[in-house]
Structure formats: structure tokens, C-alpha cells
Protein backbone atom coordinates (compact mmCIF):
# COMPACT_ATOMS: atom_id res chain seq x y z
CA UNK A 1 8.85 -8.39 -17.88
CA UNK A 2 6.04 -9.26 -15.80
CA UNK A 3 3.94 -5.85 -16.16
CA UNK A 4 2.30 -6.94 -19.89
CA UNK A 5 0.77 -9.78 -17.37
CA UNK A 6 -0.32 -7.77 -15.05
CA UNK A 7 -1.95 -5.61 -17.20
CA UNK A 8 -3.80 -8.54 -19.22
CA UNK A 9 -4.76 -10.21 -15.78
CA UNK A 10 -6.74 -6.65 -15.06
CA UNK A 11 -7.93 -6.46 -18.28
CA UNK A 12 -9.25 -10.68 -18.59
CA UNK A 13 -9.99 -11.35 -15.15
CA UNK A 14 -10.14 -8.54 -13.02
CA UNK A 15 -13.66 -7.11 -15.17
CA UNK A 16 -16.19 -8.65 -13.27
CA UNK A 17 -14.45 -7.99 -9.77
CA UNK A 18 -14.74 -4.53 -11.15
CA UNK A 19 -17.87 -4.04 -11.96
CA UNK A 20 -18.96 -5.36 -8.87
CA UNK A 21 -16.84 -2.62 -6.74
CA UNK A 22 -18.10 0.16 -8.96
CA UNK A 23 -21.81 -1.20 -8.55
CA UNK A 24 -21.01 -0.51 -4.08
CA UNK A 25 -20.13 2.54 -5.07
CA UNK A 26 -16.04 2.48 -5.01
CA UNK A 27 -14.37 4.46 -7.57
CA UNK A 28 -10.93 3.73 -9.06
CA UNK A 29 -9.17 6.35 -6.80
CA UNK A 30 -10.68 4.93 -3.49
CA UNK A 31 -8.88 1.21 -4.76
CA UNK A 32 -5.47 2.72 -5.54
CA UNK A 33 -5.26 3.84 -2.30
CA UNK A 34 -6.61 1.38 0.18
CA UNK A 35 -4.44 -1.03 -2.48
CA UNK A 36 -1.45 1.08 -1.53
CA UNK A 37 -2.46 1.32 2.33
CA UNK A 38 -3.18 -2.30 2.13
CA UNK A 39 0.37 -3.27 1.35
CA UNK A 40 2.33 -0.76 3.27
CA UNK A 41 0.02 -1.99 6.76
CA UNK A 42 0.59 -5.43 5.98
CA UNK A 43 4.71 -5.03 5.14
CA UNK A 44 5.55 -2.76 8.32
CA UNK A 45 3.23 -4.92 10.60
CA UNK A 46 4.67 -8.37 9.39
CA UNK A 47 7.90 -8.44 7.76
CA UNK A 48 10.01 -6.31 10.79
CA UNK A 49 8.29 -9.06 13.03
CA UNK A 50 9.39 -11.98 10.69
CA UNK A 51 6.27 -13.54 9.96
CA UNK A 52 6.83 -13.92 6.11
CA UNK A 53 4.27 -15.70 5.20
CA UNK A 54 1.30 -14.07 6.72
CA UNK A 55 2.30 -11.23 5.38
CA UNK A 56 2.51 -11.79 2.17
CA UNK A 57 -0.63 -13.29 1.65
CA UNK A 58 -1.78 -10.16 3.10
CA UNK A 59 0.35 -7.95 1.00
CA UNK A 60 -0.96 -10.08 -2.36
CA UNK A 61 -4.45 -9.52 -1.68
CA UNK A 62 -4.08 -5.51 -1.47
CA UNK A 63 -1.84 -6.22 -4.62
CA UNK A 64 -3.89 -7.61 -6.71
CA UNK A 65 -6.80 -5.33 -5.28
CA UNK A 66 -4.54 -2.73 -6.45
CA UNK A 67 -4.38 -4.14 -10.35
CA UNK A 68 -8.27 -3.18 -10.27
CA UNK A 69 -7.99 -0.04 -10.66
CA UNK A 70 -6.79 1.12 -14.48
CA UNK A 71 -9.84 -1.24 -15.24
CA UNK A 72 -12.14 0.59 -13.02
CA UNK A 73 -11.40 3.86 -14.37
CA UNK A 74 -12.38 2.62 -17.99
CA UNK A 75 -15.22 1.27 -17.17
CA UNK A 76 -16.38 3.81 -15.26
CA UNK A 77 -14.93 6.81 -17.72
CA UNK A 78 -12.76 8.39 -15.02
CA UNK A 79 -9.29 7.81 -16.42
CA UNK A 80 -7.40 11.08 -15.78
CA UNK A 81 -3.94 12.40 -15.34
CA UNK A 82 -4.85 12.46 -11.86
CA UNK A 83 -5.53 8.79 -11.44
CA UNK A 84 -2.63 7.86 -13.03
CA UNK A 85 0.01 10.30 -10.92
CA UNK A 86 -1.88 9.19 -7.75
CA UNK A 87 -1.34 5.21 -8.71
CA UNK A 88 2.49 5.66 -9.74
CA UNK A 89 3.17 7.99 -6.30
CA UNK A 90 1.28 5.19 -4.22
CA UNK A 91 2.78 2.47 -5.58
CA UNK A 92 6.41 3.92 -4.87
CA UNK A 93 5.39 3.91 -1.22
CA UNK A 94 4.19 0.44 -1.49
CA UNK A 95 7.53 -0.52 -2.58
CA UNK A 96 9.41 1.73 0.06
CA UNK A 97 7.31 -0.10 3.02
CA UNK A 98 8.08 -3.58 1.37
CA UNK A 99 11.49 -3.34 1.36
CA UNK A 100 11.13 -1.02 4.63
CA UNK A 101 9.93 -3.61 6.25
CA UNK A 102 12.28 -6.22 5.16
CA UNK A 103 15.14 -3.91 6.09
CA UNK A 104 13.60 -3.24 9.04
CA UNK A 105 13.96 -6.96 10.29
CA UNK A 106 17.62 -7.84 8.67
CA UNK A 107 18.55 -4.15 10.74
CA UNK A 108 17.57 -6.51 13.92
CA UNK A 109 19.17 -9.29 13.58
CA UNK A 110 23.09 -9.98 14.83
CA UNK A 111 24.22 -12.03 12.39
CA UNK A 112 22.30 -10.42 8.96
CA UNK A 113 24.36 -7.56 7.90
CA UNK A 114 24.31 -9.02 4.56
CA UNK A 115 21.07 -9.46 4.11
CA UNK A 116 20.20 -5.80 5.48
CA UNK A 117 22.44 -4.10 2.79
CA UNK A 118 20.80 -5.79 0.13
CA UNK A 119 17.45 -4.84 1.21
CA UNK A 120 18.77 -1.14 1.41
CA UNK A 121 20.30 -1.75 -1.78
CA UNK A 122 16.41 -2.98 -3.22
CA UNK A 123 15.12 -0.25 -1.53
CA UNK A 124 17.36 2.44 -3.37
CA UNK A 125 16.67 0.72 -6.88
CA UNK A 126 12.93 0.03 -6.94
CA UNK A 127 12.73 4.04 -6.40
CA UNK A 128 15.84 4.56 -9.16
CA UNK A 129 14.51 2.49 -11.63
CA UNK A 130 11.59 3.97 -11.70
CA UNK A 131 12.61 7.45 -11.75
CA UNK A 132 14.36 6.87 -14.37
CA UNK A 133 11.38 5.96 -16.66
CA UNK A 134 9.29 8.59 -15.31
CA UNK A 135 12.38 11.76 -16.08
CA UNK A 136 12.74 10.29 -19.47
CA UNK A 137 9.53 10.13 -19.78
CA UNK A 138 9.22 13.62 -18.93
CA UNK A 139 11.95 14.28 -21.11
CA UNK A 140 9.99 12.78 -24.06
CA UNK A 141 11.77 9.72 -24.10
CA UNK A 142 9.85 6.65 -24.80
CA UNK A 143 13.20 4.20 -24.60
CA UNK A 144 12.88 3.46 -20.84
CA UNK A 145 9.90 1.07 -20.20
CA UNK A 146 12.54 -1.57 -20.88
CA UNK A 147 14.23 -3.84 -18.32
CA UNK A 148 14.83 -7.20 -16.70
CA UNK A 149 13.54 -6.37 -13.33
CA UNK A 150 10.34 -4.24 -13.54
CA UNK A 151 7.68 -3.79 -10.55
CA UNK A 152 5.55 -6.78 -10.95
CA UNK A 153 8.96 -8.39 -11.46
CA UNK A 154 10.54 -6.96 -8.11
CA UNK A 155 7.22 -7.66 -6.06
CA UNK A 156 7.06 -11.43 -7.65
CA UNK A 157 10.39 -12.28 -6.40
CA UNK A 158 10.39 -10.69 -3.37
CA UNK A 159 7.30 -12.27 -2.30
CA UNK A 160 7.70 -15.49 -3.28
CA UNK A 161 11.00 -15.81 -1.89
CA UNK A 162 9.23 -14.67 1.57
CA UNK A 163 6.76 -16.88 1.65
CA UNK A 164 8.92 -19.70 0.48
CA UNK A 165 11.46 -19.24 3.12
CA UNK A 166 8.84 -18.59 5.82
CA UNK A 167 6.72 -22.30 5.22
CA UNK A 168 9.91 -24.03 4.53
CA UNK A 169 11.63 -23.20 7.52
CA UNK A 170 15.01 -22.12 5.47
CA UNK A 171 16.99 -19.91 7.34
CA UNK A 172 16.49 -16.29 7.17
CA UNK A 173 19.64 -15.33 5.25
CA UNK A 174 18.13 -17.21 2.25
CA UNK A 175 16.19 -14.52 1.15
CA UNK A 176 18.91 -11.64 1.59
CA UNK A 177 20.77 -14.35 -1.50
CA UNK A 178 17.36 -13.82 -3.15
CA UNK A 179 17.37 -9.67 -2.36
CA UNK A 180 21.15 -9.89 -3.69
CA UNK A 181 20.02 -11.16 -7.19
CA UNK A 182 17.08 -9.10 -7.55
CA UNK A 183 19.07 -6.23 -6.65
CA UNK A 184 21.73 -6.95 -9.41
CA UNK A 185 19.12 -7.30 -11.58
CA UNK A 186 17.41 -3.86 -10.28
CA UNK A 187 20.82 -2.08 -11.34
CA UNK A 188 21.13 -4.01 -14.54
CA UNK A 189 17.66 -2.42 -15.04
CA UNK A 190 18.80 1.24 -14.43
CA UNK A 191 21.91 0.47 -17.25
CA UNK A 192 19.97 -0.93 -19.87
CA UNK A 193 16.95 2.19 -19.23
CA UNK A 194 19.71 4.70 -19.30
CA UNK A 195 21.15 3.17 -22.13
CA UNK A 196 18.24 3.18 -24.06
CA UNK A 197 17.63 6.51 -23.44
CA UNK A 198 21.13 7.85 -24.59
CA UNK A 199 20.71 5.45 -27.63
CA UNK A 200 17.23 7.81 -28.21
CA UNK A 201 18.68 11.09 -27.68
CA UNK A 202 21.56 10.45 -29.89
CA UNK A 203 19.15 9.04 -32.66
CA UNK A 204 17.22 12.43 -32.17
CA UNK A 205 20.41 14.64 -32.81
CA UNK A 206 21.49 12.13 -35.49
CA UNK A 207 18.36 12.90 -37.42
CA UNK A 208 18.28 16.70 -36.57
CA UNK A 209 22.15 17.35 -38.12
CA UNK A 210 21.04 15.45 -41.02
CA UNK A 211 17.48 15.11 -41.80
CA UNK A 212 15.85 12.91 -44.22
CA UNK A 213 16.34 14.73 -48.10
């Protein structure tokens, strides 16, 4: 739900920051991937460690350093098929080290078994839902870019709920309530993508055994 913001805070704001990186001489590639690098360092350095907070403020900066690129590559004329397989592979192992590294500390604890299966189970649908879009997609399905819990949507809750646990001292288990919820809402996502899609391909054979006279 989040993504159409995402895309019109790259496209608004993000312009001049832009301009400015493809003026030192960065190119859109060179951001997706120290955007990517940038979040996987800062989740498997701070999140099995517990520091929250520090982390995600250094996770949001290579975020939104990440958003820069699909503008970069217009401006600069260098949107390719490359680009855009490079961004969607990086950004799946941004989202593997985020909830890596949250697993990684619930794994630690005694008392957090809870909390560590529902990072696993985040883990396991930030890569399905998105797989799912991209096979249909390769299928020539156009039905799954729906869905409650998208990646802007998965990273915005996740991170918030980090950093507000971390400053306000809650305990630790409060976020595995918070990775419990976004994980129902990561499976919901799956079931209404896969539903859309099966709504699509019967529409397709629909029309096929009985085309329009």
C-alpha cells in the first residue's frame, strides 16, 4: 500500500538529491547496491546485538538512499532490464538480512521462542510474496501487484516497531506481537496475489472458449 508513496517521494523529492549524485559521478547501479549493502551491514551488525534503534536509523538512511535510484536512471537515460533485475535481487537480500538479523537476536534469547518463529515466519513471506508477483509476472499476469502488506509496507512496520520499542524501553517481546501481525498480514498478501491471479487466468480461458462475436 505504501509503494505508490515511495515511488512519488523518489519522483517529488528525491530529484535534486539525484542530480547531485549523478553530477560526482555515481550512476544508478552503484546506489542500488551500496543501498542494498547499506541495509544488510547495518541489520546483521545491530539488530542480533539488540540495539534497535541505532540500527534503524542506519538501515533508513541506506533505504531511502536506495529509493534514488529508478530516478537516477531516468535522468540519466540508463533505465534497463538490467537495473531493474539487479534492484529487485538486492532488495530481496535486504529483506533476508532484516529479518536475519532480527531472527538472529530472538534465536538468542531464553525466553523469545515466540518472537523467533515469527521473525522466521517474516522472513519466509517477504521472499513468498514477492515471488509470487515476479512468477506471475513472468507468467503474464498483471493481477499480483496487489496486497495489504507490500515492501515499503513490511520495512515501515518493522522499523518503526524497532525503534519504538528500543527508545521506549518496552520489553523485547513487543515487537515479536508486532512481527506476528505483519506476518498475518504477509500471508494474507500471498492469498489475495494468488487469488488474483487465478481470478486472471480463469478470465483468460473464459474469453478464449467464448470470444467476443
Amino acid at each position: 500500500m505504501l509503494n505508490k508513496f515511495a515511488r512519488s517521494f523518489a519522483t517529488k523529492i528525491a530529484t535534486p538529491i539525484a542530480k547531485i549524485l549523478l553530477r560526482i559521478g555515481l550512476n544508478a547501479d552503484a546506489v542500488t547496491t551500496i543501498g542494498a549493502l547499506g541495509v544488510c551491514a547495518g541489520a546483521l551488525w545491530f539488530f542480533p546485538r539488540g540495539e534497535f534503534a541505532p540500527g534503524v536509523l542506519f538501515i533508513t538512511f541506506f533505504v531511502l538512499f536506495d529509493l534514488l535510484d529508478g530516478t537516477m536512471a531516468r535522468l540519466s537515460g540508463t533505465t534497463s532490464t538490467w537495473g531493474a533485475f539487479l534492484d529487485s535481487t538486492l532488495d530481496r537480500l535486504a529483506d533476508g538480512a532484516v529479518f536475519g538479523g532480527l531472527l538472529l537476536f530472538y534465536a538468542r534469547q531464553p525466553h523469545e521462542t515466540s518472537a523467533t518463529w515469527a521473525s522466521l515466519f517474516c522472513l519466509v513471506f517477504a521472499f513468498v510474496t514477492s515471488y509470487a508477483r515476479a512468477r506471475a509476472e513472468g507468467l503474464g499476469m498483471t493481477g499480483a501487484n496487489t496486497g495489504i502488506a507490500e515492501r515499503a509496507d513490511r520495512l515501515l512496520i518493522t522499523l518503526a516497531g524497532a525503534f519504538i520499542v528500543d527508545i521506549a524501553n518496552l520489553p523485547s517481546d513487543t515487537l515479536g506481537y508486532i512481527l506476528w501481525a505483519l506476518a498475518a498480514a504477509s500471508a494474507l498478501t500471498v492469498w489475495q496475489r494468488m487469488h488474483a491471479v487465478a481470478k486472471e487466468i480463469e478470465k483468460k480461458r473464459t474469453d478464449h472458449t467464448h470470444p467476443m462475436p
